[in-house]
Structure formats: C-alpha cells, structure tokens
PDB file of N, CA and C in Angstrom:
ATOM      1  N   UNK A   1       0.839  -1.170   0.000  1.00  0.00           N
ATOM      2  CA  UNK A   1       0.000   0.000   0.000  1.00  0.00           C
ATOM      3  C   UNK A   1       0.888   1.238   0.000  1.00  0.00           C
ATOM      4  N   UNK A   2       0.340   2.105  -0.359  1.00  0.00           N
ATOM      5  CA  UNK A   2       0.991   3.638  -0.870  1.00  0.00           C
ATOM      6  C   UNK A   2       0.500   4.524  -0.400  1.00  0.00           C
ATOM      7  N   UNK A   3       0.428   5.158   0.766  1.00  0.00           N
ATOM      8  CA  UNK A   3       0.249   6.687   1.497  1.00  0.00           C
ATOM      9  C   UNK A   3       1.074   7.538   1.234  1.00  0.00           C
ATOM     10  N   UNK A   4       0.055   8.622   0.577  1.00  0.00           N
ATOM     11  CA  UNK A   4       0.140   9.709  -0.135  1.00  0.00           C
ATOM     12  C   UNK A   4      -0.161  10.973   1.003  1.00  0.00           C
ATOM     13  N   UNK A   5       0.464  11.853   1.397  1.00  0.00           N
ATOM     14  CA  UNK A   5      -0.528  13.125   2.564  1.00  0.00           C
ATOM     15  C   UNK A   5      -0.286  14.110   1.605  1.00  0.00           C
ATOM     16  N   UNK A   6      -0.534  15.138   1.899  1.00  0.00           N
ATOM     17  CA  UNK A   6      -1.261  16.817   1.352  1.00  0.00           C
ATOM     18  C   UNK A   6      -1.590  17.245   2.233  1.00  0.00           C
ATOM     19  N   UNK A   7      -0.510  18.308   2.810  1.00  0.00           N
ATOM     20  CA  UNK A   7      -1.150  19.227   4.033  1.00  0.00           C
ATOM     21  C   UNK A   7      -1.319  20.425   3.906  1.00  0.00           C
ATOM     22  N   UNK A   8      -2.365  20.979   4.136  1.00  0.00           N
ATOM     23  CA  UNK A   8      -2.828  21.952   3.840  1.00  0.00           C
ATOM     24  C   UNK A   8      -3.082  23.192   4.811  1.00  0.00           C
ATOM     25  N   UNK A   9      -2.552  23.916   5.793  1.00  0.00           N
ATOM     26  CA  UNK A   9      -2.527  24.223   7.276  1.00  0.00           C
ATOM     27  C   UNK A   9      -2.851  23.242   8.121  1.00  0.00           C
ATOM     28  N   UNK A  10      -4.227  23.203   8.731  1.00  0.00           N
ATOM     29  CA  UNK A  10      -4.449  22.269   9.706  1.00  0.00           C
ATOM     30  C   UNK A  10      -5.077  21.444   9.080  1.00  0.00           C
ATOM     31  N   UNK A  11      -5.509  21.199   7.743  1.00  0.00           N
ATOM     32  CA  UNK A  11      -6.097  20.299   7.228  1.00  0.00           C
ATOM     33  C   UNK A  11      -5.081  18.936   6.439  1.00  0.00           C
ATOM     34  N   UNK A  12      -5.427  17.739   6.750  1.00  0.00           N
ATOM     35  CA  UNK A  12      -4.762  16.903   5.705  1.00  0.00           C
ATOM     36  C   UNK A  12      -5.273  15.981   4.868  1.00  0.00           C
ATOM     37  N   UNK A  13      -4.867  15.583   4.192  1.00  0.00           N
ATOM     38  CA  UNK A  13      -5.437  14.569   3.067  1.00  0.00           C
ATOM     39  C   UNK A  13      -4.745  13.577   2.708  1.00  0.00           C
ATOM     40  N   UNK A  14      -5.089  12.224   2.819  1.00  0.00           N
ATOM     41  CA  UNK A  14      -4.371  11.237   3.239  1.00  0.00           C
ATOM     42  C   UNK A  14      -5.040  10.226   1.529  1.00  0.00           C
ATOM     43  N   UNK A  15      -4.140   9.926   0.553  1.00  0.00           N
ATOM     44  CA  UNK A  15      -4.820   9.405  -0.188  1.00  0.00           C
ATOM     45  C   UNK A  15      -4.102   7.283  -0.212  1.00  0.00           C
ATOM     46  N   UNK A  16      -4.855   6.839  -0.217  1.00  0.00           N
ATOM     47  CA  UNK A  16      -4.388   5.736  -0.234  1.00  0.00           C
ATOM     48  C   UNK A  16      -4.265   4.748  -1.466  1.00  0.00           C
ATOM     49  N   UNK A  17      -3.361   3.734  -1.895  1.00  0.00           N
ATOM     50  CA  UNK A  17      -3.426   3.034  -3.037  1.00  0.00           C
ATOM     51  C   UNK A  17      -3.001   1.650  -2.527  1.00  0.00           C
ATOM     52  N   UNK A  18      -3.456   0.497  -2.817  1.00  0.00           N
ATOM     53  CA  UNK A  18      -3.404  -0.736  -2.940  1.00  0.00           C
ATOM     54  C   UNK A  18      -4.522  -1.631  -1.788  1.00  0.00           C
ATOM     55  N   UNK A  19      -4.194  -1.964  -0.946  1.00  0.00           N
ATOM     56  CA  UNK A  19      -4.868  -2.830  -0.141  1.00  0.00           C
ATOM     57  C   UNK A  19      -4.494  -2.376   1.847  1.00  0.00           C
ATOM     58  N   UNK A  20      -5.923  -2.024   2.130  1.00  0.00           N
ATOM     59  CA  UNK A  20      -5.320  -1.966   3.835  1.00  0.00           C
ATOM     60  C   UNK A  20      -6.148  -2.645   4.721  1.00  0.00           C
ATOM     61  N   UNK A  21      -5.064  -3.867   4.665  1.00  0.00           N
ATOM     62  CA  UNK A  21      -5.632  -4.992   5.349  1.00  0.00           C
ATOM     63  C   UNK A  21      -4.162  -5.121   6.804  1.00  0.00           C
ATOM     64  N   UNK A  22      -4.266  -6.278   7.444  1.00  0.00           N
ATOM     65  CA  UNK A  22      -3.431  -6.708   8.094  1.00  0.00           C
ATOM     66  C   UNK A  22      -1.887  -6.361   7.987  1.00  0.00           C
ATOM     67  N   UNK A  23      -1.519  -6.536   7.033  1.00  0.00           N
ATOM     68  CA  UNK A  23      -0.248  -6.030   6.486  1.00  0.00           C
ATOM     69  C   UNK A  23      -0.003  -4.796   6.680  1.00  0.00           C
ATOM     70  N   UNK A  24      -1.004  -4.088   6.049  1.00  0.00           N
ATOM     71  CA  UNK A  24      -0.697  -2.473   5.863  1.00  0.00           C
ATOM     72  C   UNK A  24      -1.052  -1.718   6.584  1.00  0.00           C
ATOM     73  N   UNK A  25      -1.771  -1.920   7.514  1.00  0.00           N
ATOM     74  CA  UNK A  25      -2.599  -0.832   8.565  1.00  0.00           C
ATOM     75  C   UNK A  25      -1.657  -0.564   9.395  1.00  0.00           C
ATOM     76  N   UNK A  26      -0.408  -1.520  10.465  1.00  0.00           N
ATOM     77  CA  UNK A  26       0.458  -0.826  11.000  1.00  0.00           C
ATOM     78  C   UNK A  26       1.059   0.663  10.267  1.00  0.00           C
ATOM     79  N   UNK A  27       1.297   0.540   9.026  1.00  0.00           N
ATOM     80  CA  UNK A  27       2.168   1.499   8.523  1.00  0.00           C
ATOM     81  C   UNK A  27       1.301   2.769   8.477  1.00  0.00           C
ATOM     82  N   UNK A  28      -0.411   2.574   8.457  1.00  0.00           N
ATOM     83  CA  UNK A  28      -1.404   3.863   8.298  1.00  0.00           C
ATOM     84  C   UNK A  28      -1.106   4.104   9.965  1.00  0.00           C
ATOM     85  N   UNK A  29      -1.210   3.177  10.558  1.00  0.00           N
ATOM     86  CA  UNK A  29      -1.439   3.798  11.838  1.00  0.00           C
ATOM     87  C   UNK A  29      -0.578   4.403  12.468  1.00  0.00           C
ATOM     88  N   UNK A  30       0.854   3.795  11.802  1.00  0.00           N
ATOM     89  CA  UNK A  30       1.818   4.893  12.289  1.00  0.00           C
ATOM     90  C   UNK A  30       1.968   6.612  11.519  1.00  0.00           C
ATOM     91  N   UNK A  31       1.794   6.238  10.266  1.00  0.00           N
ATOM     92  CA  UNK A  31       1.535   7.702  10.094  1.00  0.00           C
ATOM     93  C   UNK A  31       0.405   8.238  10.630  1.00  0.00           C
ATOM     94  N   UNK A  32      -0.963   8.393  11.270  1.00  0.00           N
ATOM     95  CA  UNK A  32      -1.762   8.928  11.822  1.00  0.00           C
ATOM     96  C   UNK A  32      -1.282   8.993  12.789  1.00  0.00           C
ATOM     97  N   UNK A  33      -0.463   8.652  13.992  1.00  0.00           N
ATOM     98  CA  UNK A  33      -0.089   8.902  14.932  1.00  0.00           C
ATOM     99  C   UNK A  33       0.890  10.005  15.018  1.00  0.00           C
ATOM    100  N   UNK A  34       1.775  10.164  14.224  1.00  0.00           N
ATOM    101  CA  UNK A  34       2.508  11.513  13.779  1.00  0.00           C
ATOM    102  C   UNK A  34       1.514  12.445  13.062  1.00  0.00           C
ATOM    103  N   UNK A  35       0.310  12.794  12.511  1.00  0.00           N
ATOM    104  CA  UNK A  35      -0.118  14.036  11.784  1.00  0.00           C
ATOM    105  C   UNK A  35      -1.077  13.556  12.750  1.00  0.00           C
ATOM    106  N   UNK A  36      -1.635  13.330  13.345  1.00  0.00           N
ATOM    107  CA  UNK A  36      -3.444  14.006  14.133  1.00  0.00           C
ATOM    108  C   UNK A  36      -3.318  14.741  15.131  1.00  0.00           C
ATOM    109  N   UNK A  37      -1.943  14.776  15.807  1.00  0.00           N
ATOM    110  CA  UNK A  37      -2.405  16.149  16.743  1.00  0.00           C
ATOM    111  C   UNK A  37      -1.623  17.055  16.699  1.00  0.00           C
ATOM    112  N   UNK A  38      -1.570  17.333  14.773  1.00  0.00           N
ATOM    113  CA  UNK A  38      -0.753  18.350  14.266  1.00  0.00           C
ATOM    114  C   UNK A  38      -2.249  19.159  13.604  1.00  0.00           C
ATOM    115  N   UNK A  39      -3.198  18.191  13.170  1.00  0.00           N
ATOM    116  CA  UNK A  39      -4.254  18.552  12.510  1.00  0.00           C
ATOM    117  C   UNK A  39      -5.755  18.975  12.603  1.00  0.00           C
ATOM    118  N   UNK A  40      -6.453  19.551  12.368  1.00  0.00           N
ATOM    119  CA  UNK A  40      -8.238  19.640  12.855  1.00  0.00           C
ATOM    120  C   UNK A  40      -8.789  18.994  11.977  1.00  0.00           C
ATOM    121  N   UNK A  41      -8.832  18.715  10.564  1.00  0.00           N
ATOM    122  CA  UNK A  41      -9.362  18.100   9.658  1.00  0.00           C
ATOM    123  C   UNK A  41      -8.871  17.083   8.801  1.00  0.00           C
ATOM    124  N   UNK A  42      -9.279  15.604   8.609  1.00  0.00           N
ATOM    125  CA  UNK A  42      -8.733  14.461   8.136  1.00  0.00           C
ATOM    126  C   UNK A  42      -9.381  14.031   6.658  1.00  0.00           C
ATOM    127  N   UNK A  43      -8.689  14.076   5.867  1.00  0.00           N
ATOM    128  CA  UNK A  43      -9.912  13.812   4.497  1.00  0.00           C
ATOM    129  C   UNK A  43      -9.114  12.427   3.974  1.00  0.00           C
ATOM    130  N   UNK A  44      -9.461  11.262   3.934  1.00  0.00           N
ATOM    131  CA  UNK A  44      -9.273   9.992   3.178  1.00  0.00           C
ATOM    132  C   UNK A  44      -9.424  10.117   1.796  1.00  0.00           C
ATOM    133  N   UNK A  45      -8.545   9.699   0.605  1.00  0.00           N
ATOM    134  CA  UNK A  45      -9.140   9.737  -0.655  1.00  0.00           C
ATOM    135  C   UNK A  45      -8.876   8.262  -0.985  1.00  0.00           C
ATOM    136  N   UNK A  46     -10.096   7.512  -1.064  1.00  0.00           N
ATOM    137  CA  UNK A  46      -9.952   6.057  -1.762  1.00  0.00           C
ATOM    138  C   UNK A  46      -9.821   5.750  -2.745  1.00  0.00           C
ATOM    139  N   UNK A  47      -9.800   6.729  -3.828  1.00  0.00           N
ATOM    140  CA  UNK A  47      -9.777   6.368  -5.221  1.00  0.00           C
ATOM    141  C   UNK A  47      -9.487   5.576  -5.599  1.00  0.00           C
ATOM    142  N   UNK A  48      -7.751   5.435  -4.974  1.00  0.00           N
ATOM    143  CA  UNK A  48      -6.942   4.111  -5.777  1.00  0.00           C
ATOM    144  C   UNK A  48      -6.735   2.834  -4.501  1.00  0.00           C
ATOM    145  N   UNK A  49      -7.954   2.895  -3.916  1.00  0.00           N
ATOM    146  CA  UNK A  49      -7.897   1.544  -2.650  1.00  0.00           C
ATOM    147  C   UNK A  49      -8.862   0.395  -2.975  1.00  0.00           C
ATOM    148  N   UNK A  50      -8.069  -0.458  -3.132  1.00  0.00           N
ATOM    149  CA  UNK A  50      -8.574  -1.774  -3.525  1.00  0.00           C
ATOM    150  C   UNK A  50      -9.555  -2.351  -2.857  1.00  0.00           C
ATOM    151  N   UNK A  51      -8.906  -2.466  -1.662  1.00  0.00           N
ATOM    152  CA  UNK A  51      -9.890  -3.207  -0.410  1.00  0.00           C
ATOM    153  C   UNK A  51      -9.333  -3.017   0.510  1.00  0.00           C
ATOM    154  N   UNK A  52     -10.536  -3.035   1.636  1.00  0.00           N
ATOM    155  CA  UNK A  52      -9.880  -2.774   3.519  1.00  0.00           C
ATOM    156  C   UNK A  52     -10.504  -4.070   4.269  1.00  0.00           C
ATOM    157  N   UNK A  53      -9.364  -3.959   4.958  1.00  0.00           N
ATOM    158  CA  UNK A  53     -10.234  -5.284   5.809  1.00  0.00           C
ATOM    159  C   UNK A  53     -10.262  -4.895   7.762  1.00  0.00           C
ATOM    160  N   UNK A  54     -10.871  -6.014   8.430  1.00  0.00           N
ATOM    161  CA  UNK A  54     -10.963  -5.073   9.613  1.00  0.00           C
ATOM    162  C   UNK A  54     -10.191  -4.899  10.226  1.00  0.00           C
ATOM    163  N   UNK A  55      -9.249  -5.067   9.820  1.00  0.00           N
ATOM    164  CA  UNK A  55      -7.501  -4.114  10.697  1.00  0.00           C
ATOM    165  C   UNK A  55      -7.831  -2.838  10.035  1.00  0.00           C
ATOM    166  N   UNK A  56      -8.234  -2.614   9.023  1.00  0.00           N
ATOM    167  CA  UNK A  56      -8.079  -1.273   8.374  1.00  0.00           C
ATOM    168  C   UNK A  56      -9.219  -0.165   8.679  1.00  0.00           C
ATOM    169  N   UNK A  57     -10.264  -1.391   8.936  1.00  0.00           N
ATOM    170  CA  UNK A  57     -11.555  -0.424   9.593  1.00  0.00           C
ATOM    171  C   UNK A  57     -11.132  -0.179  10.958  1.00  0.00           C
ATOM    172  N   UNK A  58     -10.465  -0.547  11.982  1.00  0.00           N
ATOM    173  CA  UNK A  58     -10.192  -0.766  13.232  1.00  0.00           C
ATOM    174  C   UNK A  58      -9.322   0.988  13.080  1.00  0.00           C
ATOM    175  N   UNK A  59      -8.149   0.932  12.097  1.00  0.00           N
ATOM    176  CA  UNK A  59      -7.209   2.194  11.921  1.00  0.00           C
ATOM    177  C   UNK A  59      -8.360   3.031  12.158  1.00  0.00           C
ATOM    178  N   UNK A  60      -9.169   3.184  10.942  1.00  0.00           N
ATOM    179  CA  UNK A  60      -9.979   4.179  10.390  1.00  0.00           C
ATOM    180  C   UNK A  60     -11.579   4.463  11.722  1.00  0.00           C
ATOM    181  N   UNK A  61     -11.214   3.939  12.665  1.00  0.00           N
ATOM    182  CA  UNK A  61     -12.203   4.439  13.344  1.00  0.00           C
ATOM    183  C   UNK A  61     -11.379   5.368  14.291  1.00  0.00           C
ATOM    184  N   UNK A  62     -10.011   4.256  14.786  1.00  0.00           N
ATOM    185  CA  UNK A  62      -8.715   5.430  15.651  1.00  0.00           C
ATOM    186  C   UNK A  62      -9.231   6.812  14.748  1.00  0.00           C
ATOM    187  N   UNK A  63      -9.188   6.607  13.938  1.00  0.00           N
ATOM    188  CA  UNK A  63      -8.641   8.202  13.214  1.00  0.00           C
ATOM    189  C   UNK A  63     -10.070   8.785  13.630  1.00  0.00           C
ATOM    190  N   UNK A  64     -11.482   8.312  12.984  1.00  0.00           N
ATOM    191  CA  UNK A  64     -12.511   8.785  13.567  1.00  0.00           C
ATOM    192  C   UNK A  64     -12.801   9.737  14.777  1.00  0.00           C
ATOM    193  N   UNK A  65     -12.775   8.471  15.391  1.00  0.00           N
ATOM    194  CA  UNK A  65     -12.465   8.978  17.161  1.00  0.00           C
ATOM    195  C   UNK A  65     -11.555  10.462  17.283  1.00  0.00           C
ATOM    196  N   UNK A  66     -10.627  10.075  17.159  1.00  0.00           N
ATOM    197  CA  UNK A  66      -9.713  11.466  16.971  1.00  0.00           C
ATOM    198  C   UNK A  66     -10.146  12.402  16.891  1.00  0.00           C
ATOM    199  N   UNK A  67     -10.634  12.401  15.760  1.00  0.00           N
ATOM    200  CA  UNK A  67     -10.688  13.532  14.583  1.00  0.00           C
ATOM    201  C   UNK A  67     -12.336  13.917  14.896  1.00  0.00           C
ATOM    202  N   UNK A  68     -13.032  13.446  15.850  1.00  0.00           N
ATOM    203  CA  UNK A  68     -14.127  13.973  16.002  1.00  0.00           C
ATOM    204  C   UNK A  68     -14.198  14.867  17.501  1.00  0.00           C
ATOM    205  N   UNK A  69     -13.133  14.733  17.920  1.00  0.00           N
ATOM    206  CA  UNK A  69     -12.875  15.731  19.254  1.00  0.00           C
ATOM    207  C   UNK A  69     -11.951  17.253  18.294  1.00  0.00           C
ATOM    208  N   UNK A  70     -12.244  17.179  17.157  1.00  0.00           N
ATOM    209  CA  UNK A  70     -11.501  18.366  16.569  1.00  0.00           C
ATOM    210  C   UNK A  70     -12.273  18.883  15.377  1.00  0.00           C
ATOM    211  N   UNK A  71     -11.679  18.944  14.321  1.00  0.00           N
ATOM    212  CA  UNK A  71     -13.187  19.647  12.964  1.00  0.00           C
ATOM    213  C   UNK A  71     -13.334  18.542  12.556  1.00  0.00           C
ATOM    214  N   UNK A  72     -12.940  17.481  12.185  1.00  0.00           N
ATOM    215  CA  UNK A  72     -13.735  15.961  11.696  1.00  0.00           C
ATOM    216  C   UNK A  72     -12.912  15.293  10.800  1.00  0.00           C
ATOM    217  N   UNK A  73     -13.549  14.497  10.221  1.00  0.00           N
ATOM    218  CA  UNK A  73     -12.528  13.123   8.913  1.00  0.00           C
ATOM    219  C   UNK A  73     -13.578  13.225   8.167  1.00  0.00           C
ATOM    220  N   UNK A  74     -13.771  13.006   6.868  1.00  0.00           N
ATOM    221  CA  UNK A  74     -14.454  12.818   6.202  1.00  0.00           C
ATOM    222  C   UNK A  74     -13.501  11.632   5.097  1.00  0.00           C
ATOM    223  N   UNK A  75     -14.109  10.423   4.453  1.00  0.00           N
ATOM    224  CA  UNK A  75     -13.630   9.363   3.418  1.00  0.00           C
ATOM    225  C   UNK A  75     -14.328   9.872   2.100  1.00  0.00           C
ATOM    226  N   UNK A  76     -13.606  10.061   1.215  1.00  0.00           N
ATOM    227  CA  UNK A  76     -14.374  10.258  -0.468  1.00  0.00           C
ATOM    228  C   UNK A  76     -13.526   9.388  -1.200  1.00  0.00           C
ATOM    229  N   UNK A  77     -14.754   9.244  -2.854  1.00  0.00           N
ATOM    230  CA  UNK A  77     -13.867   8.196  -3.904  1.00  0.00           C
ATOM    231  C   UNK A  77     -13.876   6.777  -3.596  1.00  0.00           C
ATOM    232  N   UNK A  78     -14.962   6.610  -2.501  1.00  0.00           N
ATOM    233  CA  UNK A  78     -14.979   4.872  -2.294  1.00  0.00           C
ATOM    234  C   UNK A  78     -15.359   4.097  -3.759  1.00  0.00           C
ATOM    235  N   UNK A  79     -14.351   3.482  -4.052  1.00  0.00           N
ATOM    236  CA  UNK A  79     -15.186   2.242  -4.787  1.00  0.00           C
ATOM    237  C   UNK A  79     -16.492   1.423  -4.269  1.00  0.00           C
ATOM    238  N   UNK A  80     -17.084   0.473  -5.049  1.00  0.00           N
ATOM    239  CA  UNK A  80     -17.868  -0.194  -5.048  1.00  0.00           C
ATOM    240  C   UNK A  80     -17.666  -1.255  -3.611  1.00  0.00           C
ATOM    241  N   UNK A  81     -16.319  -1.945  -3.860  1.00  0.00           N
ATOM    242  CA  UNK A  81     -16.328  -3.323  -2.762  1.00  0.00           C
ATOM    243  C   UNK A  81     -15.950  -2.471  -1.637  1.00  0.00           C
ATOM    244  N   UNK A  82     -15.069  -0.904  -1.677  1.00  0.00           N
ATOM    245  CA  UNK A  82     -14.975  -0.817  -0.035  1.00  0.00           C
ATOM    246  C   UNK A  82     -16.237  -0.005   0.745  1.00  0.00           C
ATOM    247  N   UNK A  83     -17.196  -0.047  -0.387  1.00  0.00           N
ATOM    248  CA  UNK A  83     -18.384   1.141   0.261  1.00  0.00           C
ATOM    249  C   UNK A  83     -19.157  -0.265   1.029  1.00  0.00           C
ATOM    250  N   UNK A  84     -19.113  -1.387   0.001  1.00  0.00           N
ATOM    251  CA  UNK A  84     -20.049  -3.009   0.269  1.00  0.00           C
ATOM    252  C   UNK A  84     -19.342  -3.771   1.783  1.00  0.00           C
ATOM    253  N   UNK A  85     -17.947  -3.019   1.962  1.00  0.00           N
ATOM    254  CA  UNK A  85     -17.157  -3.262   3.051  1.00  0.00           C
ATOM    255  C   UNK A  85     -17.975  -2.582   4.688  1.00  0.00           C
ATOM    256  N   UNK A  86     -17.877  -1.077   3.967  1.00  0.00           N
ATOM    257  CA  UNK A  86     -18.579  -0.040   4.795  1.00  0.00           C
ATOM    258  C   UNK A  86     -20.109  -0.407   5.109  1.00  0.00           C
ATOM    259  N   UNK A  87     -20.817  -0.394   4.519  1.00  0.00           N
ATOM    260  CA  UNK A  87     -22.538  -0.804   4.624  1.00  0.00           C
ATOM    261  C   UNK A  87     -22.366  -2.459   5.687  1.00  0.00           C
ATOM    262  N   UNK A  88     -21.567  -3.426   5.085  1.00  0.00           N
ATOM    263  CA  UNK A  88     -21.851  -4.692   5.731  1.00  0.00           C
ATOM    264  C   UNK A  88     -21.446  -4.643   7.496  1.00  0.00           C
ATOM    265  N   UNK A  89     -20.906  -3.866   7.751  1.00  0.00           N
ATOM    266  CA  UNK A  89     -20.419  -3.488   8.535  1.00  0.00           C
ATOM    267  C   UNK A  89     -20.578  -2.688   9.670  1.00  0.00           C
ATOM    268  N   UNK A  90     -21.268  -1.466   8.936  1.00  0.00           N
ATOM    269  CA  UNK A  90     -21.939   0.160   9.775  1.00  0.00           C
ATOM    270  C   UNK A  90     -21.374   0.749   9.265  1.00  0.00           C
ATOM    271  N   UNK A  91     -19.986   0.417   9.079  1.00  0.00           N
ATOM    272  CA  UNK A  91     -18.772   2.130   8.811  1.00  0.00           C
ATOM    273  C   UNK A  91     -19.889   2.975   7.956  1.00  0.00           C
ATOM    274  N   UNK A  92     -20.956   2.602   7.103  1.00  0.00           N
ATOM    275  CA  UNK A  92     -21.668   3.916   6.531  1.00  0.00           C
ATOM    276  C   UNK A  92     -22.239   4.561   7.378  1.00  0.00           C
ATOM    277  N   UNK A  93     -22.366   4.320   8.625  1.00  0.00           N
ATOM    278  CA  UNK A  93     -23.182   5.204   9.141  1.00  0.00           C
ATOM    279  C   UNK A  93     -22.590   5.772  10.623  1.00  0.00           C
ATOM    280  N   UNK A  94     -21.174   5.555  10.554  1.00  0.00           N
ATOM    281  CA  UNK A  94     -20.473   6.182  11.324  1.00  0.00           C
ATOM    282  C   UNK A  94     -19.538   7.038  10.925  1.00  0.00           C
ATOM    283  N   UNK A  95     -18.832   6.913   9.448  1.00  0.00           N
ATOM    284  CA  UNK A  95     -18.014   7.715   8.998  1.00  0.00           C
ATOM    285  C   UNK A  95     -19.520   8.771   7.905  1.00  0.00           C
ATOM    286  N   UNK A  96     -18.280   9.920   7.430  1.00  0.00           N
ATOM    287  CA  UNK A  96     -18.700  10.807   6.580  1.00  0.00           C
ATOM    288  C   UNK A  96     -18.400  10.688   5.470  1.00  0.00           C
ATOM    289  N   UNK A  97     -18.834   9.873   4.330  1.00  0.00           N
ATOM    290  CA  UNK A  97     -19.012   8.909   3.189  1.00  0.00           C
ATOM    291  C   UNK A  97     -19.418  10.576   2.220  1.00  0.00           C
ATOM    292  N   UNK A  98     -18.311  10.459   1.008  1.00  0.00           N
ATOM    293  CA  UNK A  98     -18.825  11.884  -0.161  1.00  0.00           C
ATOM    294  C   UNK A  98     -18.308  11.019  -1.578  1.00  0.00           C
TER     295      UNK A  98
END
C-alpha cells in the first residue's frame, strides 16, 4: 500500500493506493499517529484503494475517534467493494461517506 498526505494548514489529506488490510494498517497507523495532533481536519481519498479489511476499519475508526474531538474526517472516492465493506459493517453510518 501507498500513502500519499497533502497538508494543507491544519487540514490533511491522506490518499491511499493498494490494499489496507493486516499487512498495511500498521504502517497507516503509524503515520496517523505523527499528523493528528498536528491537525483539525482528516480527508481519506480512496480512489486508488482496492480493499480494507478489519484491521483497516479498526485504523480508520482510531482516526474517527480522533478527529471527532476536533473539525472531523471525512472518506471520499470509495469504490464499489470498499463502500459493500462499509454498509456490511456500519462504517456507513459512522463515517462521513462523499
């Protein structure tokens, strides 16, 4: 997997490419642990993300959590299987899905 950031003052944008499953989520979670309490706003871009699995939903709620004691996270650009990931799950109705 390939983490991409874009920081923008307090805002960042975190775009991801390949797969964040088991393997790869240590490496998200260590970069979120260095930029979130540099930041107020978290924007995910899935465009180029294959699939997440629940190590990756597990990251992505850390970041949630976080990021909702500050201006927020929002995820855009879900494909098809990680939105079918999100719905089977809840993540649609806990994250901010655009």
């Amino acid at each position: 997997m390939t983490i991409n950031k874009i920081e923008n003052g307090s805002a960042m944008t975190i775009s991801l490419e390949g797969r964040l499953d088991t393997t790869t989520s240590p490496a998200l979670e260590k970069e979120l642990n260095e930029v979130l309490p540099k930041i107020n706003e978290l924007v995910f871009d899935f465009s180029k993300l294959e699939y997440i699995s629940s190590a990756g939903l597990r990251v992505l709620l850390t970041a949630h959590k976080a990021m909702s004691r500050k201006g927020g996270m929002k995820v855009t650009n879900v494909n098809e299987i990680v939105q079918e990931v999100f719905d089977v799950t809840g993540f649609s109705d806990i994250l901010t899905i655009e």
